[in-house]
Protein backbone atom coordinates (compact mmCIF):
# COMPACT_ATOMS: atom_id res chain seq x y z
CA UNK A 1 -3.46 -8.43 -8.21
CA UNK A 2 -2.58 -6.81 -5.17
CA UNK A 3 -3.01 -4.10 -3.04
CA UNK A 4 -1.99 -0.52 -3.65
CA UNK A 5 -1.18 2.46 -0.92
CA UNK A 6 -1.54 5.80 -2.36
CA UNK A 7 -1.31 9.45 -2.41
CA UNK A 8 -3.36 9.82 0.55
CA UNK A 9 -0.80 8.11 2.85
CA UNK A 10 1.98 10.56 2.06
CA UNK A 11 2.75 11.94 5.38
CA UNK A 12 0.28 10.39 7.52
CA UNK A 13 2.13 6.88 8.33
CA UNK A 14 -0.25 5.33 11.00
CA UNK A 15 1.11 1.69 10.55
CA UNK A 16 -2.38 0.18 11.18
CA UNK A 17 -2.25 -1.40 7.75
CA UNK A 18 1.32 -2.75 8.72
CA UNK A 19 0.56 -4.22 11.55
CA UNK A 20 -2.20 -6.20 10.56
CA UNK A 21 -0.72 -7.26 7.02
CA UNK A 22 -0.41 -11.26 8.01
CA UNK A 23 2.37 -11.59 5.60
CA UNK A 24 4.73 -8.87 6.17
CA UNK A 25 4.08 -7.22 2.85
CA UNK A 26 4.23 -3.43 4.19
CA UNK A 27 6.94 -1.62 4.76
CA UNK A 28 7.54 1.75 5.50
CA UNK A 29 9.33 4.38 3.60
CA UNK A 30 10.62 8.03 3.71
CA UNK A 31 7.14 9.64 3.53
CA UNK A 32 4.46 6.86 3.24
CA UNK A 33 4.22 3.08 3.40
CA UNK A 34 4.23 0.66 0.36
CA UNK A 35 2.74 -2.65 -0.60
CA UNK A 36 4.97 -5.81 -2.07
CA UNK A 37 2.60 -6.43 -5.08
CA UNK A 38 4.62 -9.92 -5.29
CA UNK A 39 3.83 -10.54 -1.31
CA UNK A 40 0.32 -9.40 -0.87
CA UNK A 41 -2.10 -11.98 -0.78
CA UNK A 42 -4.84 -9.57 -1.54
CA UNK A 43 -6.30 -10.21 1.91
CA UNK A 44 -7.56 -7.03 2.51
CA UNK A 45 -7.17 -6.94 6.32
CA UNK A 46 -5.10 -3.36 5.42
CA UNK A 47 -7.56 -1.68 3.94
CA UNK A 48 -10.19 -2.32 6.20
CA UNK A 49 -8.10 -0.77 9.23
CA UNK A 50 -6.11 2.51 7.06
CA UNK A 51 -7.92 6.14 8.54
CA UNK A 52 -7.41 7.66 5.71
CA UNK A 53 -8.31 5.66 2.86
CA UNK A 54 -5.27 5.52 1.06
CA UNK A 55 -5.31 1.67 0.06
CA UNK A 56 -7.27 0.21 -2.76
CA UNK A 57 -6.93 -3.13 -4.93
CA UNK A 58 -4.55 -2.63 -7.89
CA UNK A 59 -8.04 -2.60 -10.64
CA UNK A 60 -10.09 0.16 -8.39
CA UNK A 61 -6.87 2.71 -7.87
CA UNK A 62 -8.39 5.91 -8.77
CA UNK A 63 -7.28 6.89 -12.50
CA UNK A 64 -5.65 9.97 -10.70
CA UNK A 65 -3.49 7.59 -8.45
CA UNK A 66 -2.62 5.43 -10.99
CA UNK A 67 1.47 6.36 -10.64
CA UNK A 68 1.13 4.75 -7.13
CA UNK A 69 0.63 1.07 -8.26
CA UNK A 70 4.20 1.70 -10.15
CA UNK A 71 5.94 3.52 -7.14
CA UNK A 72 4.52 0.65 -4.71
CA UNK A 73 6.44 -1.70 -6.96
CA UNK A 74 9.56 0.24 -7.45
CA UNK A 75 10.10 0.58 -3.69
CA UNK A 76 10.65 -2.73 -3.14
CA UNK A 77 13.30 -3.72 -6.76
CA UNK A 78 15.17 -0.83 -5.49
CA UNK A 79 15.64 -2.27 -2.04
């Protein structure tokens, strides 16, 4: 299980949640950051610091944001 960043993110890019990921899991992207569900330790350190609540475990994503856990995965295979 890991964390997932979603739709809220999308043009917003603070980079709180990046820079206190302690494994590197978070990178940015074109319009919003994303979450290495094979990284992510599930420590939750970015979803305590993100202002606008775009980051939520994998199992509470909101059934409306559901795409996101597949788009947070395909950002990093395409890399």
């Amino acid at each position: 299980m890991a964390f997932v960043i979603t739709s809220a993110c999308i043009g917003e890019k603070h980079g709180d949640c990046a820079e206190v990921c302690p494994v590197d899991c978070i990178e940015e992207g074109e319009e919003m950051f994303f979450i290495d569900p094979d990284i992510c330790i599930d420590c939750g350190a970015c979803e305590a610091v993100c202002p606008v609540t775009a980051i939520f475990m994998e199992d509470e994503v909101p059934d409306e944001e559901h795409e996101y856990i597949e788009l947070n995965r395909r950002f990093f295979e395409e890399k």
